[in-house]
N, C-alpha and C. Protein backbone atom coordinates (compact mmCIF):
# COMPACT_ATOMS: atom_id res chain seq x y z
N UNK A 1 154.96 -22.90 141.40
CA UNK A 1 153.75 -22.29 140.88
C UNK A 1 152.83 -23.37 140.34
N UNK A 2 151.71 -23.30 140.94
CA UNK A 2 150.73 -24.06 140.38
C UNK A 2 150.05 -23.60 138.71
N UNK A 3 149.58 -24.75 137.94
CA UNK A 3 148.63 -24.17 136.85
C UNK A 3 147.16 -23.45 136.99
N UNK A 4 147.55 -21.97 136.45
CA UNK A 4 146.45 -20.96 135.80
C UNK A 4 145.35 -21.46 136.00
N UNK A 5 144.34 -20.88 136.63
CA UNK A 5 142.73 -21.26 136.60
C UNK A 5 141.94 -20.25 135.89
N UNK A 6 140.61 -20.52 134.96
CA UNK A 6 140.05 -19.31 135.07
C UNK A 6 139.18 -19.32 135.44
N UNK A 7 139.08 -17.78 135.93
CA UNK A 7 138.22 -17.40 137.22
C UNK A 7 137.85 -15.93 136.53
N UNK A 8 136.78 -15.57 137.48
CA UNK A 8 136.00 -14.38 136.97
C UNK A 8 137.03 -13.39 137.45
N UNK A 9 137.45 -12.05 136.83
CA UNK A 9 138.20 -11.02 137.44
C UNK A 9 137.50 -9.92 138.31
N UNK A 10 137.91 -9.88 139.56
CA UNK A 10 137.47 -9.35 140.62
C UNK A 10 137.68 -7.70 139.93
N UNK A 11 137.90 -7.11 139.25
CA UNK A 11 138.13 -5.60 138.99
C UNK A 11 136.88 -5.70 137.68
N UNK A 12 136.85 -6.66 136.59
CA UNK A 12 135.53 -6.43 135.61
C UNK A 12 135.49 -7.76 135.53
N UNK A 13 134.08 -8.20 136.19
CA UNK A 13 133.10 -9.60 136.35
C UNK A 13 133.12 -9.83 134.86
N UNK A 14 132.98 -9.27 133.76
CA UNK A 14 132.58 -9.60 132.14
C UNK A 14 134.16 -10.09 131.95
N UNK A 15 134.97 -10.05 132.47
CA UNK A 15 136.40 -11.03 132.03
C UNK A 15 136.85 -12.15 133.31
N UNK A 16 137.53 -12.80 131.82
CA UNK A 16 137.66 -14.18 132.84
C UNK A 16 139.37 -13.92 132.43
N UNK A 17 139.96 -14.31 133.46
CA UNK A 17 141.55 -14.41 133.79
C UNK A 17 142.22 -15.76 134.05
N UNK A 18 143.38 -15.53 133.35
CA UNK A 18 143.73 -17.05 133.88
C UNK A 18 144.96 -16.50 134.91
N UNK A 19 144.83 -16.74 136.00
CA UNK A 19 145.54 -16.54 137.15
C UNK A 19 145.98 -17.76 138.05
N UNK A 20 146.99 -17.48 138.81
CA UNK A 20 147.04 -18.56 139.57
C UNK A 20 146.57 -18.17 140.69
N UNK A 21 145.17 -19.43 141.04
CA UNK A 21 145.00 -19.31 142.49
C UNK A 21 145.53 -18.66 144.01
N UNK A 22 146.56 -19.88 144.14
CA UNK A 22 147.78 -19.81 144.57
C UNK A 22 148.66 -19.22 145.22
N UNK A 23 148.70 -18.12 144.21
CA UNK A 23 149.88 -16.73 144.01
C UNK A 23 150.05 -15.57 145.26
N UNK A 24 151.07 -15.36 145.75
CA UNK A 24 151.06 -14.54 146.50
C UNK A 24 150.37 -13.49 146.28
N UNK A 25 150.07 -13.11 145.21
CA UNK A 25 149.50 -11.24 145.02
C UNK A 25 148.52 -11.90 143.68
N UNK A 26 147.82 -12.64 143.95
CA UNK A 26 146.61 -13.02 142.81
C UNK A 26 145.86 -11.94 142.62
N UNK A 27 145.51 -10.93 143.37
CA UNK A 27 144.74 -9.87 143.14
C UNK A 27 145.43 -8.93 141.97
N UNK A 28 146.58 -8.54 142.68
CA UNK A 28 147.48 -8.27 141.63
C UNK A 28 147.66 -8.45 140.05
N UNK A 29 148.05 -9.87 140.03
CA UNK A 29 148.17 -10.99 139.29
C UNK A 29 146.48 -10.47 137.86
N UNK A 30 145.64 -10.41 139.07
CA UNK A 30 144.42 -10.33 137.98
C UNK A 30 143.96 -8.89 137.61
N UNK A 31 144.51 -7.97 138.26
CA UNK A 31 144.84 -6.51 137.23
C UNK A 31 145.57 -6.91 136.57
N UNK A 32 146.71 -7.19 136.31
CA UNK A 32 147.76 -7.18 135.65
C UNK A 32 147.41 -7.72 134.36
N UNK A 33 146.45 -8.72 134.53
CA UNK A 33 146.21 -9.74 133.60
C UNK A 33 145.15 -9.15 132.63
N UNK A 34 144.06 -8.14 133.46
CA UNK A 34 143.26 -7.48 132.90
C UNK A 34 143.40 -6.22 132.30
N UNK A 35 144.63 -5.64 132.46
CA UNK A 35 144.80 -4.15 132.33
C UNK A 35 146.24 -4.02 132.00
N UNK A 36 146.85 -4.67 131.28
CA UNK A 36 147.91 -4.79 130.93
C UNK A 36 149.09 -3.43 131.19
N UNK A 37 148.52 -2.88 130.13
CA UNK A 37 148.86 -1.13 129.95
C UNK A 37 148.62 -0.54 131.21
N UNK A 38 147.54 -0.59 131.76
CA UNK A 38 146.97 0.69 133.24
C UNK A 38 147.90 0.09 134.08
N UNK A 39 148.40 -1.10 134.59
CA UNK A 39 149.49 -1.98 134.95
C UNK A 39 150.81 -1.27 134.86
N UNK A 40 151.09 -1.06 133.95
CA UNK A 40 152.62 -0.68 133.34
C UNK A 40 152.69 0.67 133.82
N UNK A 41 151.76 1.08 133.39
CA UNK A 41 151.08 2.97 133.62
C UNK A 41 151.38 3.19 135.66
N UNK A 42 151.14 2.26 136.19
CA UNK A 42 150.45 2.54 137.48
C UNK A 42 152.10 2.39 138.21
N UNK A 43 152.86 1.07 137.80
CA UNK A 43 154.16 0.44 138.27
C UNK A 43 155.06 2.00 138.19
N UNK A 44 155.01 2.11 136.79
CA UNK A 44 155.73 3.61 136.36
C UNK A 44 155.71 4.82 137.45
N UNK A 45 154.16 5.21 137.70
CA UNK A 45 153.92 6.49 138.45
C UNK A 45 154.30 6.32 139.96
N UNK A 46 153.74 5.10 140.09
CA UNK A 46 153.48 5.20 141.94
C UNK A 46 154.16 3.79 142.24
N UNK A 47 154.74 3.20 141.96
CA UNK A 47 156.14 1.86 142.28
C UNK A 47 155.69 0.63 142.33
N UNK A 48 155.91 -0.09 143.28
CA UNK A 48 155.07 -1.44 143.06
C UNK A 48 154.19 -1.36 143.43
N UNK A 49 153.09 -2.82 143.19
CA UNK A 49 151.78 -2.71 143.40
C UNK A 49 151.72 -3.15 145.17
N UNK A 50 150.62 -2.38 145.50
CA UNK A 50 150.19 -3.11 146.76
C UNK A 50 149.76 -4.49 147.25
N UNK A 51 150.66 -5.29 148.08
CA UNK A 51 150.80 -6.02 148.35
C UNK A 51 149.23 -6.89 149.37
N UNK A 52 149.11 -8.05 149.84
CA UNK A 52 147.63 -8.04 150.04
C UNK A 52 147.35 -7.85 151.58
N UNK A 53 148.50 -7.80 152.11
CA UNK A 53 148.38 -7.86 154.03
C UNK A 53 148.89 -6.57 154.27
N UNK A 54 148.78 -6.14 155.63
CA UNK A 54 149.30 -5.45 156.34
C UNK A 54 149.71 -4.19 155.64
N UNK A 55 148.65 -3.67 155.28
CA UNK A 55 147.98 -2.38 154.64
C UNK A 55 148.87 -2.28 153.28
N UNK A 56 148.77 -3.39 152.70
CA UNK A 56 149.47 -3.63 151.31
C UNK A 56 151.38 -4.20 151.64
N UNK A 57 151.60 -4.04 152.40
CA UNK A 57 153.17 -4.05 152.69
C UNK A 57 153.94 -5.55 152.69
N UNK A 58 152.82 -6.49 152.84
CA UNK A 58 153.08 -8.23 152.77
C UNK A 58 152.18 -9.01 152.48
N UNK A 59 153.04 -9.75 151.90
CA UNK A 59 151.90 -11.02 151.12
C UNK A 59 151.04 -11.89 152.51
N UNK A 60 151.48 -11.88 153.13
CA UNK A 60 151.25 -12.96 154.40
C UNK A 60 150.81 -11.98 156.14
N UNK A 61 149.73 -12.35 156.64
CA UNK A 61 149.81 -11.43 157.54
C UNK A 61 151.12 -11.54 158.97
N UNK A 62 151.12 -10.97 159.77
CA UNK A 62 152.05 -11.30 160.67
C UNK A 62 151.74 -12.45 161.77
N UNK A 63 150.74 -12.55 161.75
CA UNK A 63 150.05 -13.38 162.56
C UNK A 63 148.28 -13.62 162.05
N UNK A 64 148.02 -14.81 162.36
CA UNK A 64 146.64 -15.27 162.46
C UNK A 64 145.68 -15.15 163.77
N UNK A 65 144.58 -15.22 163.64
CA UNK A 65 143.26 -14.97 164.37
C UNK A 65 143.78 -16.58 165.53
N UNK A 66 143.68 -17.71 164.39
CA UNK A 66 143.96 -18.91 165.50
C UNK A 66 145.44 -19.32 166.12
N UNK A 67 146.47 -18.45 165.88
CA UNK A 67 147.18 -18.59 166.53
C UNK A 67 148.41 -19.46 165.77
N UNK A 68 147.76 -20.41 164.33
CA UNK A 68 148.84 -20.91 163.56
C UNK A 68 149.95 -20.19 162.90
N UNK A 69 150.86 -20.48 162.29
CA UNK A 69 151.78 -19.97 160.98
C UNK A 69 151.20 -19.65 160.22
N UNK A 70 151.26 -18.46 159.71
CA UNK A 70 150.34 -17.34 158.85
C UNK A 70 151.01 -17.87 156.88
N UNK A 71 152.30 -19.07 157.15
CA UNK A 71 152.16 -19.23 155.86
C UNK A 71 151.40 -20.74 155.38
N UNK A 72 150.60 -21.55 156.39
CA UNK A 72 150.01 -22.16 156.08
C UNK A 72 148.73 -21.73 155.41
N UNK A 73 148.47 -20.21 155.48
CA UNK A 73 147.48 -19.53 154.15
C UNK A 73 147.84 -19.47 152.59
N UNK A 74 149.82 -19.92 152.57
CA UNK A 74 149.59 -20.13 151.12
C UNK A 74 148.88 -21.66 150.55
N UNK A 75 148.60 -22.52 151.62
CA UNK A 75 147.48 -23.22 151.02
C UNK A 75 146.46 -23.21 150.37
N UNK A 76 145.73 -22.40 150.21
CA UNK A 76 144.30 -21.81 149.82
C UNK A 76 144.46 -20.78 149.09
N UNK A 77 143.65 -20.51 148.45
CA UNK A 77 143.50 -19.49 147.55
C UNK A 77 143.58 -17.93 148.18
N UNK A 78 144.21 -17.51 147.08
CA UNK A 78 144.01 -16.37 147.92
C UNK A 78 142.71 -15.19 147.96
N UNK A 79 141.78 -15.77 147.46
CA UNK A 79 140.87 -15.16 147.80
C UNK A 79 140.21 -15.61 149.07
N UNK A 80 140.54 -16.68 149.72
CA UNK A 80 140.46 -17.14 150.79
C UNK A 80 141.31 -16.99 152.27
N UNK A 81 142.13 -16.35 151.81
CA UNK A 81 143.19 -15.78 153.09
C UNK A 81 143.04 -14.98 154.33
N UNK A 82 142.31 -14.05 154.20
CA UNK A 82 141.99 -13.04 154.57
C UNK A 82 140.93 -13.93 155.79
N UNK A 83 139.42 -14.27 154.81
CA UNK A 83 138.79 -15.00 155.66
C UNK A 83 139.34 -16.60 157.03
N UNK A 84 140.11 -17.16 156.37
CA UNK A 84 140.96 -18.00 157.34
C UNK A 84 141.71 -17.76 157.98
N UNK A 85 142.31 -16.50 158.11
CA UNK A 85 143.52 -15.62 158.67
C UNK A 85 142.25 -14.89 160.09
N UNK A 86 141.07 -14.45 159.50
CA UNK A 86 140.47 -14.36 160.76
C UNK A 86 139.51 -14.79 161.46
N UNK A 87 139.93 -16.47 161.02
CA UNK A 87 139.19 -17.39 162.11
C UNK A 87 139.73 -17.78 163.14
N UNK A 88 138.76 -17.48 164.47
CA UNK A 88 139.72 -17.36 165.73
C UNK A 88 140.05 -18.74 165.99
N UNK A 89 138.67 -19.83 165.68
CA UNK A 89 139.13 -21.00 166.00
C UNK A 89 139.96 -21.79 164.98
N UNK A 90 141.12 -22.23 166.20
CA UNK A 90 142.07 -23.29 165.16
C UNK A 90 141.76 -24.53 164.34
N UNK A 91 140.58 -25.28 165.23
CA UNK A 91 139.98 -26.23 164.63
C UNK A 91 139.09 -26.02 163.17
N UNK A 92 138.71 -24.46 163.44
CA UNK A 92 137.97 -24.31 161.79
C UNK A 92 138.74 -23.49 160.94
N UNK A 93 139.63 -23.19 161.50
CA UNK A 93 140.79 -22.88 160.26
C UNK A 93 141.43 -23.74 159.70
N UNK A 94 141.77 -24.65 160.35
CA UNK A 94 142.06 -25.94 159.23
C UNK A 94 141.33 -26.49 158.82
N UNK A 95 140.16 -26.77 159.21
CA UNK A 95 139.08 -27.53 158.15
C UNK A 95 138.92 -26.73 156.93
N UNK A 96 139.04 -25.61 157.25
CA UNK A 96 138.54 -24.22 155.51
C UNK A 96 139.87 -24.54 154.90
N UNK A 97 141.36 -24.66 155.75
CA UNK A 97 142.25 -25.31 154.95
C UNK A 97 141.94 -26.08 154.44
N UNK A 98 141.87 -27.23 154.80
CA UNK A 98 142.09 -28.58 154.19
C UNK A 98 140.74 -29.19 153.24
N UNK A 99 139.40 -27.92 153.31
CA UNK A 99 138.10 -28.13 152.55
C UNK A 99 138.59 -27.54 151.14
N UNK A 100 139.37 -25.83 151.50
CA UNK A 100 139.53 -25.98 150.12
C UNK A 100 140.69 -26.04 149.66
N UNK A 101 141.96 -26.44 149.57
CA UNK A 101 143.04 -26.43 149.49
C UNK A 101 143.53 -26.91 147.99
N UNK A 102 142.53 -27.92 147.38
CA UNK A 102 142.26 -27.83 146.44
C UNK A 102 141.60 -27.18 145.09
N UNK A 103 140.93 -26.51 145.64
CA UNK A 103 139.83 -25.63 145.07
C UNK A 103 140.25 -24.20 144.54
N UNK A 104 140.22 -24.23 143.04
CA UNK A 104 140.89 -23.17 142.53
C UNK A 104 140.02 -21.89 142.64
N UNK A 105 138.61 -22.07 142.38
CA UNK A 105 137.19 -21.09 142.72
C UNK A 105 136.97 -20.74 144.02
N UNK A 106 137.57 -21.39 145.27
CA UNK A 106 137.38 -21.34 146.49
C UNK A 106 137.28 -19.66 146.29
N UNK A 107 136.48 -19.20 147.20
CA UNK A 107 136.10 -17.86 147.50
C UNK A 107 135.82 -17.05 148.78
N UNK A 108 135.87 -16.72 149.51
CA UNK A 108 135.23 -16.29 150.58
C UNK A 108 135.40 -14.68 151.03
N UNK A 109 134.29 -14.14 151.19
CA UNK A 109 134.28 -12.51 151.13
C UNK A 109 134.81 -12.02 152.91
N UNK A 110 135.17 -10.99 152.47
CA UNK A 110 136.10 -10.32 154.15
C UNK A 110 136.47 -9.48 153.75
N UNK A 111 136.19 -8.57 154.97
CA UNK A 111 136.68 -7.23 154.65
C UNK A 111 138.04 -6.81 154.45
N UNK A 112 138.96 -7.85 154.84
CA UNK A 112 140.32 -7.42 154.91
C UNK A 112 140.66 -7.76 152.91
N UNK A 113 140.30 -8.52 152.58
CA UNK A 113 140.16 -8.87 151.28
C UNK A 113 139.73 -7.58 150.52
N UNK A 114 138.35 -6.81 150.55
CA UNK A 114 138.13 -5.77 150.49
C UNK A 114 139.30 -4.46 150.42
N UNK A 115 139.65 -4.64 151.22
CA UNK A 115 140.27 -3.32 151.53
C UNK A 115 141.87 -3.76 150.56
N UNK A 116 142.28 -4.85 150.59
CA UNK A 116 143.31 -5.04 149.67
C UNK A 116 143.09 -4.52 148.11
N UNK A 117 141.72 -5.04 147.44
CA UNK A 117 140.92 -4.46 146.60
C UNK A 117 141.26 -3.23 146.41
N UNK A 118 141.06 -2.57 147.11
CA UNK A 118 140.85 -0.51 146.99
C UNK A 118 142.19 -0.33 147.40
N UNK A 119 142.99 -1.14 148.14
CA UNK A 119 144.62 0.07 147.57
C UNK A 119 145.08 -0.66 146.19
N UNK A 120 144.95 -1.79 145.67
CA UNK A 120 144.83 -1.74 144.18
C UNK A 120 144.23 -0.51 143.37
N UNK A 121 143.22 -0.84 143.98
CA UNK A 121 142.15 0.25 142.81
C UNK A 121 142.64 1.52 142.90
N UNK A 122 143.15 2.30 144.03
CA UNK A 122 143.85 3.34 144.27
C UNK A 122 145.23 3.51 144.30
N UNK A 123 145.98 2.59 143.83
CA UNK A 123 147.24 2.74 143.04
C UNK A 123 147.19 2.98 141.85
N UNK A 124 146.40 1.82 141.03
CA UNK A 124 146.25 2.20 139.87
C UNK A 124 145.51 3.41 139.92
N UNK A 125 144.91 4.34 139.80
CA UNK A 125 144.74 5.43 139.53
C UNK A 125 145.89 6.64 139.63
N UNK A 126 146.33 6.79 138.03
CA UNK A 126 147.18 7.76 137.33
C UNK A 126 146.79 8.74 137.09
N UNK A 127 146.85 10.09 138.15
CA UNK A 127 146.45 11.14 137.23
C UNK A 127 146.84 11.58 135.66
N UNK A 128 145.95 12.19 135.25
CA UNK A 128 146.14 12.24 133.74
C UNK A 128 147.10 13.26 133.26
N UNK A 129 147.42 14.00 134.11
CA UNK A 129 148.77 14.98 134.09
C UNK A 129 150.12 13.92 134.09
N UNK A 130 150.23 13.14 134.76
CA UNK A 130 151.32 11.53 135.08
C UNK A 130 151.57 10.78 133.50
N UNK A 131 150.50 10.93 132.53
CA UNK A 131 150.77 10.25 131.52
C UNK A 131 151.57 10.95 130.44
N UNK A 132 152.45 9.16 129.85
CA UNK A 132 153.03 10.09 128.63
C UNK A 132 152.23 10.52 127.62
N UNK A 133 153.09 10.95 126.33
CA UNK A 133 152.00 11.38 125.44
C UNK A 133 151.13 10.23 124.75
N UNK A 134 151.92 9.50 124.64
CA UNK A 134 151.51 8.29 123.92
C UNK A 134 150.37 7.09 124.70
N UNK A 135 151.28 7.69 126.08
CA UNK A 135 149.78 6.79 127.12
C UNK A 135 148.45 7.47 126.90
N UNK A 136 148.78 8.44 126.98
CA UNK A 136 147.55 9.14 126.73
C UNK A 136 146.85 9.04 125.29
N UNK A 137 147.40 8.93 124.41
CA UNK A 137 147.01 8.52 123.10
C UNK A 137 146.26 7.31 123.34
N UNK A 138 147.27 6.10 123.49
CA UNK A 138 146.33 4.68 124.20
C UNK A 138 145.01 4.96 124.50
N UNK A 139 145.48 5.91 125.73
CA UNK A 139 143.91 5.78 126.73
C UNK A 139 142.37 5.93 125.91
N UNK A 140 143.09 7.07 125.50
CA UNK A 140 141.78 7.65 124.17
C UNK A 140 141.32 6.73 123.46
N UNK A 141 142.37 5.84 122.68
CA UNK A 141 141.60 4.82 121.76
C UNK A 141 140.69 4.20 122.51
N UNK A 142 141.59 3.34 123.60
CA UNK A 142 141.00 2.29 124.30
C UNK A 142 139.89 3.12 124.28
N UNK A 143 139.81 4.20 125.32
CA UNK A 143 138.21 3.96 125.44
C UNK A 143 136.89 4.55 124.33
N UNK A 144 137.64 5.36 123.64
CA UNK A 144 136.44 6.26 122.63
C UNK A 144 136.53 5.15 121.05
N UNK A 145 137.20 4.01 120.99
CA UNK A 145 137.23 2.98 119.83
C UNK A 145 136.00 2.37 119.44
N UNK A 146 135.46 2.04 120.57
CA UNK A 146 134.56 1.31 120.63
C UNK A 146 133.11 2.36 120.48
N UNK A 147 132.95 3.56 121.09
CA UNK A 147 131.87 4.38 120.92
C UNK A 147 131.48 5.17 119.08
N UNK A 148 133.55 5.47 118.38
CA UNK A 148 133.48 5.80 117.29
C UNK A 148 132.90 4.36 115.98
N UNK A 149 133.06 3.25 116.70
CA UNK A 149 132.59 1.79 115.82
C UNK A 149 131.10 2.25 115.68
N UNK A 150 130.65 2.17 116.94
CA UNK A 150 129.14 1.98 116.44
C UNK A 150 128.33 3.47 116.52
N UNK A 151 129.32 4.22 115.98
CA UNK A 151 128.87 5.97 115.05
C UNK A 151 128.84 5.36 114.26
N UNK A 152 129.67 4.24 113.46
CA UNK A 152 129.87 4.20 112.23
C UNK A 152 129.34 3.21 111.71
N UNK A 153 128.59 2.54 112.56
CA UNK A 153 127.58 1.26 111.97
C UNK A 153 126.25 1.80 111.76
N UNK A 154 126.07 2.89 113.21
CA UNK A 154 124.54 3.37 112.76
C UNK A 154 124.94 4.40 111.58
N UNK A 155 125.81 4.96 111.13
CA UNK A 155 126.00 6.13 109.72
C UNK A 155 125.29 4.77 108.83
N UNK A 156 126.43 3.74 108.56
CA UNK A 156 126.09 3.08 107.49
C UNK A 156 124.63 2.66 107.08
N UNK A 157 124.36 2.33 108.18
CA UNK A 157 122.18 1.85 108.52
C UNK A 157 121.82 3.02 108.02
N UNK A 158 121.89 4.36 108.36
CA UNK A 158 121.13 5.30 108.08
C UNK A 158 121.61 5.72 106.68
N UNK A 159 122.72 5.51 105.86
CA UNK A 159 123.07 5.56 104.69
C UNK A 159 122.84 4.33 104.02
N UNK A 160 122.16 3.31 104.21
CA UNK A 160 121.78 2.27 103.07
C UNK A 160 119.81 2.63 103.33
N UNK A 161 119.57 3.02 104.28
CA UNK A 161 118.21 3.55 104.46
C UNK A 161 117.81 4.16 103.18
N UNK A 162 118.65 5.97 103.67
CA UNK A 162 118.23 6.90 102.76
C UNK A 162 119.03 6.92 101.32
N UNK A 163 119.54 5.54 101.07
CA UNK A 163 119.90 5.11 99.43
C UNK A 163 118.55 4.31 98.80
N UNK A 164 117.61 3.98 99.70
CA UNK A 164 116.49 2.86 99.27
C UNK A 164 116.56 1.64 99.58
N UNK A 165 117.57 1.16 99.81
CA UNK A 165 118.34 -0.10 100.14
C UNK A 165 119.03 -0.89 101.58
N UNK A 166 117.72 -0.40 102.23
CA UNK A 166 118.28 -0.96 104.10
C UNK A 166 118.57 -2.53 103.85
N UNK A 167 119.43 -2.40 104.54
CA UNK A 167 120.26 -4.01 105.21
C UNK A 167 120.39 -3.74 106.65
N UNK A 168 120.39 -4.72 106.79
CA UNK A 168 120.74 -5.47 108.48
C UNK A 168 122.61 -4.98 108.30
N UNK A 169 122.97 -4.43 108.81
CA UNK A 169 124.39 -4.27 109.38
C UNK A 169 124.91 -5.11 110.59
């Protein structure tokens, strides 16, 4: 295993993850990293997570576009797999190897990448009947915590107002 990079998280752009490049299931890797709980929640209901090839079922596809060993893609990032996996020519599949092979940000958009994306995104989704009680407790905070904070910053503004005495909160 190589050392953690951080990188923007492909599920919410406003967080940065430290993931490994690298990693067989980095996509994975960066829910996991972002969603700790919905993670645990998702493993629980519906089993492991989807994998990034061959409609989630392998890390590695069975074959490449140019005809190489499909595990010379754990070279590159894996946000880069997908796209080098379907370059037909051999000569520019190793150059995108060997350009970024280093490169922890290396990036490149493809639909097969895509679609790994959305059976994530559609694993994790737990119906809310699926949760325990307590997940469900979680869920609530997590998300209504932050909306009941700032009820309670504008109360205070509007109660140092109508005392005579506004402050900056």
């Amino acid at each position: 295993m190589t050392a953690p990079a951080i990188i923007q998280n492909s599920f919410d752009p406003k967080i940065a993850t430290s993931v490994d490049p690298w990693a067989a299931n980095g996509l994975a890797d960066e829910y996991r990293e972002a969603y700790p709980d919905d993670f645990a929640i998702a493993t629980r209901v519906n089993g492991p997570v989807p994998k990034m090839f061959v409609a989630g079922k392998a890390d590695l596809p069975d074959m490449v576009s140019a005809g190489f060993d499909p595990a010379a893609l754990m070279r590159v990032p894996w946000r880069m797999r997908h796209y080098v996996a379907a370059e037909p020519v051999a000569s520019t599949a190793h150059a995108l190897i060997e350009k970024n092979a280093s490169d922890p940000e290396a990036n490149a958009h493809h639909e097969g990448l895509n679609l790994a994306y959305s059976r994530i995104k559609e694993w994790a989704s737990v119906p809310a009947d699926q949760l325990t009680e307590a997940e469900s407790a979680a869920l609530f905070e997590r998300i209504y915590a932050p909306v009941r904070a700032e009820e309670a910053r504008r109360g205070d503004r509007l109660a140092a107002y109508q005392s005579g005495q506004p402050r900056y909160l």
